[in-house]
ModelCIF file with pLDDT and N, C-alpha, C, O atoms, coordinates in Angstrom:
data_MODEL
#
_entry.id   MODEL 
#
_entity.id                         1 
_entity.type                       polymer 
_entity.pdbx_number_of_molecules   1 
#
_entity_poly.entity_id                      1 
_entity_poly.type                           'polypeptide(L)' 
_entity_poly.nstd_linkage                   no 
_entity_poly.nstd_monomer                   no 
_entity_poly.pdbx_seq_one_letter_code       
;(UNK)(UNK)(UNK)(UNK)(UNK)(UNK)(UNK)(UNK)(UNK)(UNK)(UNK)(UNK)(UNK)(UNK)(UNK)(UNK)
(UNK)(UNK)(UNK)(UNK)(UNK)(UNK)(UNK)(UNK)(UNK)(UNK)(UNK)(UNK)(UNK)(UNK)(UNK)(UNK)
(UNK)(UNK)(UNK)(UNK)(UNK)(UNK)(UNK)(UNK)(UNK)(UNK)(UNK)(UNK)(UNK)(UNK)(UNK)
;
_entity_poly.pdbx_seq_one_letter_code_can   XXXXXXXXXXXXXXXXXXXXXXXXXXXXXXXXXXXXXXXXXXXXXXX 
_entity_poly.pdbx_strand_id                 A 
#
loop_
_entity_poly_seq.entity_id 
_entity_poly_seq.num 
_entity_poly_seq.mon_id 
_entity_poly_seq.hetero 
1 1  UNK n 
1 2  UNK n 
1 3  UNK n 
1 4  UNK n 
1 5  UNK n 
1 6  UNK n 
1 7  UNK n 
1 8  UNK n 
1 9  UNK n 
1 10 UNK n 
1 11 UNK n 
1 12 UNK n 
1 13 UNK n 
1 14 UNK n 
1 15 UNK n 
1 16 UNK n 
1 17 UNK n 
1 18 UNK n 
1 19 UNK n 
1 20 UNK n 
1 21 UNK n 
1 22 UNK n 
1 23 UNK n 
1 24 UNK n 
1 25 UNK n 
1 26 UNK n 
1 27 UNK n 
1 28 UNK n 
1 29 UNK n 
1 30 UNK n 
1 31 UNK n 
1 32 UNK n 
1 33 UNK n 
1 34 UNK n 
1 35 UNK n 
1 36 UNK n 
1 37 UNK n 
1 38 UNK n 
1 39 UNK n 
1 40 UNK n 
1 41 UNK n 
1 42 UNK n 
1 43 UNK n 
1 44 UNK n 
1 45 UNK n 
1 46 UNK n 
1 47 UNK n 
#
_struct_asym.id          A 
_struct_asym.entity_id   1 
#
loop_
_ma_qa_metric.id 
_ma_qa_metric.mode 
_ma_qa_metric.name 
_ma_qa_metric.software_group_id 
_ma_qa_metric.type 
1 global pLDDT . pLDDT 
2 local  pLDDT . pLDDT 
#
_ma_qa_metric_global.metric_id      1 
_ma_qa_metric_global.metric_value   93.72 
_ma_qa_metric_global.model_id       1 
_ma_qa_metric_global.ordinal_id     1 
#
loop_
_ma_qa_metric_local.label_asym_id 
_ma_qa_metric_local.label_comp_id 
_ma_qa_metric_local.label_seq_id 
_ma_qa_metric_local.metric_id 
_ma_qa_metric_local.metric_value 
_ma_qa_metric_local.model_id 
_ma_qa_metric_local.ordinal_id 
A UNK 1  2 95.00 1 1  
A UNK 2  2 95.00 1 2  
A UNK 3  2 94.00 1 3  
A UNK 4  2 93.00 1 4  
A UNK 5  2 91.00 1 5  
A UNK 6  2 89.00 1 6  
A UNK 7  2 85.00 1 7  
A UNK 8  2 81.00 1 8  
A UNK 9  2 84.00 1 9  
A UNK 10 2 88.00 1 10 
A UNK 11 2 93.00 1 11 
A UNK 12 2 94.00 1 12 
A UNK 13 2 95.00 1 13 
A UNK 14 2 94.00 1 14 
A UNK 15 2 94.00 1 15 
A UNK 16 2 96.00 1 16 
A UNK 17 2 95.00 1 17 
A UNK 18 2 96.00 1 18 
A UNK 19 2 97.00 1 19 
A UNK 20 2 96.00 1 20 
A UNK 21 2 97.00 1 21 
A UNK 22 2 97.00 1 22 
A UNK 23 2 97.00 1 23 
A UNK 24 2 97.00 1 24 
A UNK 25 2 98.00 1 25 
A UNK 26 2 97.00 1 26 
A UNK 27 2 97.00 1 27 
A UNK 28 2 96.00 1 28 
A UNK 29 2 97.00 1 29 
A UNK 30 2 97.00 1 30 
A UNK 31 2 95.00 1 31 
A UNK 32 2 95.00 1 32 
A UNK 33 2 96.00 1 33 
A UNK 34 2 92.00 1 34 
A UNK 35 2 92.00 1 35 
A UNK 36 2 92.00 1 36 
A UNK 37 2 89.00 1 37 
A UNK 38 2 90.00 1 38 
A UNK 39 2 93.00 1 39 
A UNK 40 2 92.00 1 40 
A UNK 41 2 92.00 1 41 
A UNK 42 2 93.00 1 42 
A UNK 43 2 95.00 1 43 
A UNK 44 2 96.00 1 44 
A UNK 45 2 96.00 1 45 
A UNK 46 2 96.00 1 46 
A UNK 47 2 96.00 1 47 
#
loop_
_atom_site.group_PDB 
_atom_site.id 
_atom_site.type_symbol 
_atom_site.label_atom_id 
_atom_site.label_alt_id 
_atom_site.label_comp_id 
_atom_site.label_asym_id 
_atom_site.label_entity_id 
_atom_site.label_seq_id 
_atom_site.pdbx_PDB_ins_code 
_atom_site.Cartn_x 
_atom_site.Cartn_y 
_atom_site.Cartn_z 
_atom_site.occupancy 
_atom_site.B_iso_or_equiv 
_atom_site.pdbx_formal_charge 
_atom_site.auth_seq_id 
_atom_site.auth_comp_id 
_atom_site.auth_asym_id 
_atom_site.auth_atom_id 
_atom_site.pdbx_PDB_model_num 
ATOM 1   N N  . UNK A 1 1  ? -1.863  -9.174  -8.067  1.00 95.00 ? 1  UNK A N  1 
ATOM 2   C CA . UNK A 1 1  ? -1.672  -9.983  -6.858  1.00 95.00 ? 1  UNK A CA 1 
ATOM 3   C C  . UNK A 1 1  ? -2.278  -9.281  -5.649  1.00 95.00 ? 1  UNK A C  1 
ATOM 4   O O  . UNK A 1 1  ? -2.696  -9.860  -4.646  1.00 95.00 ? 1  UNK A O  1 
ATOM 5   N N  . UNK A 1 2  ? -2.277  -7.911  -5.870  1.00 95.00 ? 2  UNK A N  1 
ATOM 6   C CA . UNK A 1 2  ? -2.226  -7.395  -4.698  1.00 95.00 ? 2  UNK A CA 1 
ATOM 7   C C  . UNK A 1 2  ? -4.611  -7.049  -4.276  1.00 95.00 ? 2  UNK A C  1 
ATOM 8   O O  . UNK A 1 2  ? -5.354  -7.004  -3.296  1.00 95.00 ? 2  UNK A O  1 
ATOM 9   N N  . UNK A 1 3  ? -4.691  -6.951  -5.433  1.00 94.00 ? 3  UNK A N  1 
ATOM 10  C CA . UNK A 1 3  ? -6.085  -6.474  -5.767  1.00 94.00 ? 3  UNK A CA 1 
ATOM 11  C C  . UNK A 1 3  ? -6.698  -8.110  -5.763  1.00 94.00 ? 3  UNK A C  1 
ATOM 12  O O  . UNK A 1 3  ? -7.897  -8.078  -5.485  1.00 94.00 ? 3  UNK A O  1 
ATOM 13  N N  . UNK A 1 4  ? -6.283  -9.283  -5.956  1.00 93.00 ? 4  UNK A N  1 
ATOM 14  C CA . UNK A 1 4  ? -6.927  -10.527 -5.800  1.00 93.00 ? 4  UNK A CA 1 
ATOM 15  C C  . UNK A 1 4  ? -6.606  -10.966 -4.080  1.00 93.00 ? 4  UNK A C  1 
ATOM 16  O O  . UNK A 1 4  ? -7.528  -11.329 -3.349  1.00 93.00 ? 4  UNK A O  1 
ATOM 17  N N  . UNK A 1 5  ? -5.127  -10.861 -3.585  1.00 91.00 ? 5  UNK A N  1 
ATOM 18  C CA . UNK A 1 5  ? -5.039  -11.236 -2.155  1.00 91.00 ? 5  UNK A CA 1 
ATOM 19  C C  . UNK A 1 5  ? -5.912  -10.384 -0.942  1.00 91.00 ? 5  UNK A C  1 
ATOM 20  O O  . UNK A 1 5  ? -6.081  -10.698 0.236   1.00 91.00 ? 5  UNK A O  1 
ATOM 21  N N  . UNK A 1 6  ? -6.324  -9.368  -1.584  1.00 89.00 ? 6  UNK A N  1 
ATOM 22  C CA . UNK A 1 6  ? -6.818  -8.676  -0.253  1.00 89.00 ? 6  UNK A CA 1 
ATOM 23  C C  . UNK A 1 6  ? -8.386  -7.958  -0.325  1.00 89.00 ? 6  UNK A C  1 
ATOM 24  O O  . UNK A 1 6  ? -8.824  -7.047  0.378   1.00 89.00 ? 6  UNK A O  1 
ATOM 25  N N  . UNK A 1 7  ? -9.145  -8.804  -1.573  1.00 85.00 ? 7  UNK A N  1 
ATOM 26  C CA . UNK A 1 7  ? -10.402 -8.812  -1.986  1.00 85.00 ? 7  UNK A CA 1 
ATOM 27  C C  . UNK A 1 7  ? -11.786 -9.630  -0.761  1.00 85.00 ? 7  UNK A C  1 
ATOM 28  O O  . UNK A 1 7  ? -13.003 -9.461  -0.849  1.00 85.00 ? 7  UNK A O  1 
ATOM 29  N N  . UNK A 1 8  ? -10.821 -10.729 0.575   1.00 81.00 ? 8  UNK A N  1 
ATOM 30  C CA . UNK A 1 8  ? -11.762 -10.897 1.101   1.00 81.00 ? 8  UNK A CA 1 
ATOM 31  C C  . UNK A 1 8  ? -11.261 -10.592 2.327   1.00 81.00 ? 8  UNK A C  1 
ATOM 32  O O  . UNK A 1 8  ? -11.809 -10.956 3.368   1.00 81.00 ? 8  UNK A O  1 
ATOM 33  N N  . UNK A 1 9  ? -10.067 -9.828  2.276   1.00 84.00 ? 9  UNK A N  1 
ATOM 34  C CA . UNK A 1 9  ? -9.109  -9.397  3.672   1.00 84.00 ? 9  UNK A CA 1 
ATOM 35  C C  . UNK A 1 9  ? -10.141 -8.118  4.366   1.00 84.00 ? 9  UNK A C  1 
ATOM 36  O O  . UNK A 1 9  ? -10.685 -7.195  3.761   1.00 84.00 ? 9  UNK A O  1 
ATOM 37  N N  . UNK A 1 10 ? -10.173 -8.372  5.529   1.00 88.00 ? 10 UNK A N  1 
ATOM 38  C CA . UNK A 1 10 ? -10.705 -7.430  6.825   1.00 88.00 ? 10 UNK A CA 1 
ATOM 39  C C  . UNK A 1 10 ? -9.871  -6.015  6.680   1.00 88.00 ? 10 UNK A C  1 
ATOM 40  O O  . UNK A 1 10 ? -8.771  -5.997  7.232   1.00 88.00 ? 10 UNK A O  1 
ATOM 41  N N  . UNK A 1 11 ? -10.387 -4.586  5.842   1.00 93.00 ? 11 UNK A N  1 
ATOM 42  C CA . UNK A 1 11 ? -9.875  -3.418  6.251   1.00 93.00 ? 11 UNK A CA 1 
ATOM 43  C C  . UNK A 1 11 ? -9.646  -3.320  7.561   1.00 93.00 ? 11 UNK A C  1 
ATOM 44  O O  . UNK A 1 11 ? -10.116 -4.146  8.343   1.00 93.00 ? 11 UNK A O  1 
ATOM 45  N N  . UNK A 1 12 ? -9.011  -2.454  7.895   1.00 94.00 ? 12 UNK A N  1 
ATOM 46  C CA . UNK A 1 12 ? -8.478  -2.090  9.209   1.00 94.00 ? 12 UNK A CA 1 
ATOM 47  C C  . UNK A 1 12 ? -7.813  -0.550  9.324   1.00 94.00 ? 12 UNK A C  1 
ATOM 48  O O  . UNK A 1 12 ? -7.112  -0.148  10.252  1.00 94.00 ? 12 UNK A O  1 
ATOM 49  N N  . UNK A 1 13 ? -8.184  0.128   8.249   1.00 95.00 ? 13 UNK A N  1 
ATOM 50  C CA . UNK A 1 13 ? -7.417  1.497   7.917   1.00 95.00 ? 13 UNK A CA 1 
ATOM 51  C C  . UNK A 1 13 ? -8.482  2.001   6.746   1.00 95.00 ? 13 UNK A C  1 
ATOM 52  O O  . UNK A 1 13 ? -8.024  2.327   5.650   1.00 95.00 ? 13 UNK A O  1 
ATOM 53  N N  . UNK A 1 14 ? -10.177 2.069   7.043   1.00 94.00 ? 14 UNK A N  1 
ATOM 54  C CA . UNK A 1 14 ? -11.099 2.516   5.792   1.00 94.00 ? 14 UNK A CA 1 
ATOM 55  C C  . UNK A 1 14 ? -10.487 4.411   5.638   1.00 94.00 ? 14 UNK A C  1 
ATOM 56  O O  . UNK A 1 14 ? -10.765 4.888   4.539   1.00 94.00 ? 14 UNK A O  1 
ATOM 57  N N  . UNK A 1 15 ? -9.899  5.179   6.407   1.00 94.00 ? 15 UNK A N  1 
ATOM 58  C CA . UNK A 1 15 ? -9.789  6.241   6.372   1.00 94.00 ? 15 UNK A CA 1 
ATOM 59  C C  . UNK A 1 15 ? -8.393  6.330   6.488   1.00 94.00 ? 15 UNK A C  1 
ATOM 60  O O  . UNK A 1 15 ? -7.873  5.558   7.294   1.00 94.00 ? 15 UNK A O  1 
ATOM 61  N N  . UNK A 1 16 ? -7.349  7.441   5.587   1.00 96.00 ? 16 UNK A N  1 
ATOM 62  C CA . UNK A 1 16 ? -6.533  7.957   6.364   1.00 96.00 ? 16 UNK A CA 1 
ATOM 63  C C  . UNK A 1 16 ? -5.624  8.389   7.447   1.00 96.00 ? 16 UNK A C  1 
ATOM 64  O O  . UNK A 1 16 ? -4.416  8.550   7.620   1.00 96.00 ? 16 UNK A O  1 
ATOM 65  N N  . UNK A 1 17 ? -6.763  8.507   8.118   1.00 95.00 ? 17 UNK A N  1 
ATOM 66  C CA . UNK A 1 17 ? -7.135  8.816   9.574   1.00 95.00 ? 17 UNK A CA 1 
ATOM 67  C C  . UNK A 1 17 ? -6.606  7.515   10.290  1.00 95.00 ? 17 UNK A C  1 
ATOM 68  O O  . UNK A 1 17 ? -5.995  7.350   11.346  1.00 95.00 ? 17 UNK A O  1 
ATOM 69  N N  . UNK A 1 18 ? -6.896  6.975   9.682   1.00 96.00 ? 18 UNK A N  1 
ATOM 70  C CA . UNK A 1 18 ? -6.807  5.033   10.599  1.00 96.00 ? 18 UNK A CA 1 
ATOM 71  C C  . UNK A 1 18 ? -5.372  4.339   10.588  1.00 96.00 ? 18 UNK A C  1 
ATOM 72  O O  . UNK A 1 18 ? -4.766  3.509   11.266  1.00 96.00 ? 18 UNK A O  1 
ATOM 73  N N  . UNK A 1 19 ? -5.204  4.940   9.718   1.00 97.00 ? 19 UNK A N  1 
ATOM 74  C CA . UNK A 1 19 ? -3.746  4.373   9.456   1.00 97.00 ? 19 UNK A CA 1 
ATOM 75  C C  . UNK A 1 19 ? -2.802  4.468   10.540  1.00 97.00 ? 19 UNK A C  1 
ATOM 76  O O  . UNK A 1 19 ? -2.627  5.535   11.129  1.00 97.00 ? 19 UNK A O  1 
ATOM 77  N N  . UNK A 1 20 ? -2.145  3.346   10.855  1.00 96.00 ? 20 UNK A N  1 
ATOM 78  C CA . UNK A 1 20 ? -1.326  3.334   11.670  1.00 96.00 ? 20 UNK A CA 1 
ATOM 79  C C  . UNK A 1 20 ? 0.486   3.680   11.750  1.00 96.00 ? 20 UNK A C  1 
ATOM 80  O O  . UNK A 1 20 ? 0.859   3.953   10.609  1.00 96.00 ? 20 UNK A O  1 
ATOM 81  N N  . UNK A 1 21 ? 1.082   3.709   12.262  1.00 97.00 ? 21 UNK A N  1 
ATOM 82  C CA . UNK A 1 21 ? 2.463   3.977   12.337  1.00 97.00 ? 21 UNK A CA 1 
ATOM 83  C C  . UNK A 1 21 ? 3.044   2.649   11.403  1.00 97.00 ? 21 UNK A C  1 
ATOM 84  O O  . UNK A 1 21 ? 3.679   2.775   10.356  1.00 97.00 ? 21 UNK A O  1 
ATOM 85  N N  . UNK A 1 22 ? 2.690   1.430   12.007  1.00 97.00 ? 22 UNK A N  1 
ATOM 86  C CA . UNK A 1 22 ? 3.063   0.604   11.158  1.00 97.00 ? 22 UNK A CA 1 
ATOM 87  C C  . UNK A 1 22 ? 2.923   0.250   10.092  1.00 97.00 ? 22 UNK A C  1 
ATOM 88  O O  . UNK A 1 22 ? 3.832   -0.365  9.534   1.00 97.00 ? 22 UNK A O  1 
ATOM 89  N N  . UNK A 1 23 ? 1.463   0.587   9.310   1.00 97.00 ? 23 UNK A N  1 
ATOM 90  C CA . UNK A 1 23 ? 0.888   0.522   7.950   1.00 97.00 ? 23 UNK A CA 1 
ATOM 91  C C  . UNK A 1 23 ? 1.606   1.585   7.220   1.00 97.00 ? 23 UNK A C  1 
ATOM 92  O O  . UNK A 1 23 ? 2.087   1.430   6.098   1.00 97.00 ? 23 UNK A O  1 
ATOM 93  N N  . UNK A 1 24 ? 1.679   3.175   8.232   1.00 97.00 ? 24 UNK A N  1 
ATOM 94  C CA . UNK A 1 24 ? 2.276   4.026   7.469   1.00 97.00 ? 24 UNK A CA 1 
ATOM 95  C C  . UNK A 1 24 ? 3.777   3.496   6.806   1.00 97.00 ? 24 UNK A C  1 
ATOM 96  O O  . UNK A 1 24 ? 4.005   3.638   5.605   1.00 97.00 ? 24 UNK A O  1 
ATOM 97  N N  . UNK A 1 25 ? 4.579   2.988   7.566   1.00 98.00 ? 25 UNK A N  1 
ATOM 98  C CA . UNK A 1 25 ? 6.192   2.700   7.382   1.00 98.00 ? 25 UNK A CA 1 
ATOM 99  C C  . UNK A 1 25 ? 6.057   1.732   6.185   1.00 98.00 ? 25 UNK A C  1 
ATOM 100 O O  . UNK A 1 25 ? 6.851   1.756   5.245   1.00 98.00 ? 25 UNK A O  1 
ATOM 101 N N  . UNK A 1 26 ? 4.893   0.782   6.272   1.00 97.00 ? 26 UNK A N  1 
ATOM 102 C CA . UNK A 1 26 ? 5.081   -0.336  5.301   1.00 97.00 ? 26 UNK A CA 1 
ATOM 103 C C  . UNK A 1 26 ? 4.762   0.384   4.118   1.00 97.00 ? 26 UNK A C  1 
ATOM 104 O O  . UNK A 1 26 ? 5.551   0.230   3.186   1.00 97.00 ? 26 UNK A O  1 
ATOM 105 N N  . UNK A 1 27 ? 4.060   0.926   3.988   1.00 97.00 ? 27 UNK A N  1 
ATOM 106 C CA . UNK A 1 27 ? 3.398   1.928   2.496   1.00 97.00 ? 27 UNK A CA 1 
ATOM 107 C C  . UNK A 1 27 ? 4.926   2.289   1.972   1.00 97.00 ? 27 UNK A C  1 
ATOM 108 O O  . UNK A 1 27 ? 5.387   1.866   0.912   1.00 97.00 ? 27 UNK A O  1 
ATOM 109 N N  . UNK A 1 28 ? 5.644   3.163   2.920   1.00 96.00 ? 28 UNK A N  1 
ATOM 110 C CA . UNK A 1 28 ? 6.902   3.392   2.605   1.00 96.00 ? 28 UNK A CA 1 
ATOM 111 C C  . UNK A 1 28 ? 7.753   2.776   1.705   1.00 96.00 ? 28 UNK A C  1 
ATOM 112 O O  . UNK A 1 28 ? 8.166   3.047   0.578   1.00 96.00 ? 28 UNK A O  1 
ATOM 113 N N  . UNK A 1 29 ? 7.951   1.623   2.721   1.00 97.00 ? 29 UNK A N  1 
ATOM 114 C CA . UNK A 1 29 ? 8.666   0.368   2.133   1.00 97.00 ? 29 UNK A CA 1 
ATOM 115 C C  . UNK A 1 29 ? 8.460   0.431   0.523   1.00 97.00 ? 29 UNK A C  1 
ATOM 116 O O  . UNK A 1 29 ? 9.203   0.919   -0.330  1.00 97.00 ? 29 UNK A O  1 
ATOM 117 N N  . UNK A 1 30 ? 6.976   -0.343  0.364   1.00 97.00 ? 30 UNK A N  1 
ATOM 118 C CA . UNK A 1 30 ? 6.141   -0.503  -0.793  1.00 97.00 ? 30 UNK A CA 1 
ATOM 119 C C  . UNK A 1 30 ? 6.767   0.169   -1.756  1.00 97.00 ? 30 UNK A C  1 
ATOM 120 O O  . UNK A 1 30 ? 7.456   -0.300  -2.663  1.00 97.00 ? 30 UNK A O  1 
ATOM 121 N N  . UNK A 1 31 ? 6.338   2.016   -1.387  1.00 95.00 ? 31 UNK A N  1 
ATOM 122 C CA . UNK A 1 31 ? 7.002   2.688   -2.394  1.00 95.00 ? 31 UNK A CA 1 
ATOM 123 C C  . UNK A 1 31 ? 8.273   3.042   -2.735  1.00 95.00 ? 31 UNK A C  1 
ATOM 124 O O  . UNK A 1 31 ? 8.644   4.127   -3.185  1.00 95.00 ? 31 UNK A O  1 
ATOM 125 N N  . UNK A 1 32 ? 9.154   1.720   -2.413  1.00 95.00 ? 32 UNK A N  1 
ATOM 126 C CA . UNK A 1 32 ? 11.124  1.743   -2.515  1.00 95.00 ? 32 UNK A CA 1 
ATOM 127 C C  . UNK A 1 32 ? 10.793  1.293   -4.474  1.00 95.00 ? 32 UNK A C  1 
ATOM 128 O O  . UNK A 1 32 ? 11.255  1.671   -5.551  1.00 95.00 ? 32 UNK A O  1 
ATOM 129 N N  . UNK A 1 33 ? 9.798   0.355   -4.031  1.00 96.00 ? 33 UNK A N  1 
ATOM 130 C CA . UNK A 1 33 ? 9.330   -0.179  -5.352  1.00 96.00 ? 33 UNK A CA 1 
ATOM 131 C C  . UNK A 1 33 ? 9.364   0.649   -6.940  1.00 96.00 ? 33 UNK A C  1 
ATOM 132 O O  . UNK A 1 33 ? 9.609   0.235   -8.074  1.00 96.00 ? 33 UNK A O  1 
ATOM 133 N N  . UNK A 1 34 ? 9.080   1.686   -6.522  1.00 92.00 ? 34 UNK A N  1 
ATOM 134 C CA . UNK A 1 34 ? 8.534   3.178   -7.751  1.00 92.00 ? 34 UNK A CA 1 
ATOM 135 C C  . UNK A 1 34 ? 10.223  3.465   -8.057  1.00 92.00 ? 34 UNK A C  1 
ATOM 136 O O  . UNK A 1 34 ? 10.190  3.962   -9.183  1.00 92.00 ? 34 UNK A O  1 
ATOM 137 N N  . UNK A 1 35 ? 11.261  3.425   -7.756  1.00 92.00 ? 35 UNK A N  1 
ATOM 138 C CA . UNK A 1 35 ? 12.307  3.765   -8.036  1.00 92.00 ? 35 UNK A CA 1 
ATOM 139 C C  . UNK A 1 35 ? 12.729  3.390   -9.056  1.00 92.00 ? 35 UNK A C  1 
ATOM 140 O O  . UNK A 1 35 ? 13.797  3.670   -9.601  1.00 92.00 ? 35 UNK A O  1 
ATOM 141 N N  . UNK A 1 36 ? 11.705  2.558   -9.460  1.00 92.00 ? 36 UNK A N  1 
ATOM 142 C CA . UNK A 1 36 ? 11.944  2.108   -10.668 1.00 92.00 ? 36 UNK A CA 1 
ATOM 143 C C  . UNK A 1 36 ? 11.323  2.167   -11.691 1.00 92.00 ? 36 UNK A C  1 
ATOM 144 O O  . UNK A 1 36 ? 10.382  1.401   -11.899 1.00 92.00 ? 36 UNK A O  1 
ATOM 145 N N  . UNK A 1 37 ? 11.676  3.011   -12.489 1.00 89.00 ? 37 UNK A N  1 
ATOM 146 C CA . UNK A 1 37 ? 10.743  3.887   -13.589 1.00 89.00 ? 37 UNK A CA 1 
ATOM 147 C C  . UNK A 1 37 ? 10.396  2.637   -14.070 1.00 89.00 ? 37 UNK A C  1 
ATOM 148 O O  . UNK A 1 37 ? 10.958  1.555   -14.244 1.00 89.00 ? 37 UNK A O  1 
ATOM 149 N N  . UNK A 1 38 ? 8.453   3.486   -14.356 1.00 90.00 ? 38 UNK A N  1 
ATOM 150 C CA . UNK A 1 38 ? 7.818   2.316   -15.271 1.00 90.00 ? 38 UNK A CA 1 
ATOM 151 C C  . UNK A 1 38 ? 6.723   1.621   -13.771 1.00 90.00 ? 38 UNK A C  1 
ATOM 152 O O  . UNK A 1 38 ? 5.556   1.233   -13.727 1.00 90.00 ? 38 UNK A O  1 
ATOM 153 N N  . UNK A 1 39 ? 7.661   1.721   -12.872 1.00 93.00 ? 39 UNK A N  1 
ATOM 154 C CA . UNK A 1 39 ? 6.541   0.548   -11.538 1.00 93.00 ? 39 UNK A CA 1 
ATOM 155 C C  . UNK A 1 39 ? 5.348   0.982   -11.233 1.00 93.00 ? 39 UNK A C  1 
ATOM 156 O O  . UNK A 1 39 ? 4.324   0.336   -11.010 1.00 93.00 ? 39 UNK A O  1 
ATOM 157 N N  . UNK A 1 40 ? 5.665   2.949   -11.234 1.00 92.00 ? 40 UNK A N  1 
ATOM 158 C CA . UNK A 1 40 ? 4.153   3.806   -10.607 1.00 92.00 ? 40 UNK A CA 1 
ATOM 159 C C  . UNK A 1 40 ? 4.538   3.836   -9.018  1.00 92.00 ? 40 UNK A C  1 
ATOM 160 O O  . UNK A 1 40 ? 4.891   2.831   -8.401  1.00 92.00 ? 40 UNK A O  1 
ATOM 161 N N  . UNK A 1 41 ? 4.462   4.668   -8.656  1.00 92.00 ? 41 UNK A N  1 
ATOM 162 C CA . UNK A 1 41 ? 4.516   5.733   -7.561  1.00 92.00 ? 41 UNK A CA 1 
ATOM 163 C C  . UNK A 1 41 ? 3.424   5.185   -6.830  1.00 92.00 ? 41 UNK A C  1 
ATOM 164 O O  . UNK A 1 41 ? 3.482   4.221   -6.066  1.00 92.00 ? 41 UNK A O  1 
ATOM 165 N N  . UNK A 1 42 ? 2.636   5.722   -7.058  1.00 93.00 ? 42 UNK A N  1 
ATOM 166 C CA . UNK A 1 42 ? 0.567   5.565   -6.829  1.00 93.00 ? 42 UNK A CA 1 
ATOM 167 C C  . UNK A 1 42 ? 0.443   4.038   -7.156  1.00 93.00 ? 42 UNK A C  1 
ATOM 168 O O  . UNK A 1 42 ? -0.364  3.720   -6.283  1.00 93.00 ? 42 UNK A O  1 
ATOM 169 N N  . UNK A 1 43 ? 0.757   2.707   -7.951  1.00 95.00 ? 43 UNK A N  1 
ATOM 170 C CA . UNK A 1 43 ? 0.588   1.922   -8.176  1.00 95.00 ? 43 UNK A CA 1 
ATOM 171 C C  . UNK A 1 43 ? 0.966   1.386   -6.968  1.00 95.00 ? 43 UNK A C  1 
ATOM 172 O O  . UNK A 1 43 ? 0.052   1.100   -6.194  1.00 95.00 ? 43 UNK A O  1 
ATOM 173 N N  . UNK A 1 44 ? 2.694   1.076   -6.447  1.00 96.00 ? 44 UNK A N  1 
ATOM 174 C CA . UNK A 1 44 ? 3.296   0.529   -5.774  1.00 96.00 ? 44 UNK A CA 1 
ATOM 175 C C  . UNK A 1 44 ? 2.919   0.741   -3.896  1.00 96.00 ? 44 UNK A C  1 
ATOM 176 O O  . UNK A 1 44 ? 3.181   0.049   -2.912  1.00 96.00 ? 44 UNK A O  1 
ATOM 177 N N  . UNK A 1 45 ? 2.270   1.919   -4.075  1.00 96.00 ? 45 UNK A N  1 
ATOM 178 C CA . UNK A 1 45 ? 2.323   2.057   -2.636  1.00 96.00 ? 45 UNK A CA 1 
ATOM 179 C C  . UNK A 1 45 ? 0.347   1.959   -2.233  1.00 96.00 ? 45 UNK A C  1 
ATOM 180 O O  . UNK A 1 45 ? -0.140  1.786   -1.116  1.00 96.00 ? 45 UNK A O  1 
ATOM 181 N N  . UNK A 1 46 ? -0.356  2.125   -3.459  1.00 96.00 ? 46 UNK A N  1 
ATOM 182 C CA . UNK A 1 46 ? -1.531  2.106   -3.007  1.00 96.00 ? 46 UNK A CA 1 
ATOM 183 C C  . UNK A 1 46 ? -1.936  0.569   -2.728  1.00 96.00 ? 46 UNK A C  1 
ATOM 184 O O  . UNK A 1 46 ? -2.713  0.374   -1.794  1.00 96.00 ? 46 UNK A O  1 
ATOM 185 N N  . UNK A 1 47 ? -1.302  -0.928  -3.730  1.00 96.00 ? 47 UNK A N  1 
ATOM 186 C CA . UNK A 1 47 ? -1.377  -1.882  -3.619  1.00 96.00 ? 47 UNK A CA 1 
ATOM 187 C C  . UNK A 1 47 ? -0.559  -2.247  -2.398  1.00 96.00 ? 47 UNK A C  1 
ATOM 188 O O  . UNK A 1 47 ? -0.486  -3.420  -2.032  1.00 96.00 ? 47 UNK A O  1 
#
């Protein structure tokens, strides 16, 4: 879902660096997801 919805979406964070306070917190969020063995750590928060 995540690799088809945001295939013609406008980056806004190509670096690290770019990332914002708010993108940072949401990544967060994202990775509440991984708590659940089996979801991926790296899966949940990179999508």
């Amino acid at each position: 879902v995540a690799d088809y919805a945001t295939r013609k979406r406008r980056v806004t964070a190509d670096e690290i660096d770019d990332l914002s306070y708010k993108q940072a917190l949401g990544i967060g969020v994202y990775q509440c997801l991984a708590l659940w063995p089996g979801f991926s750590r790296s899966g949940a928060t990179i999508s």
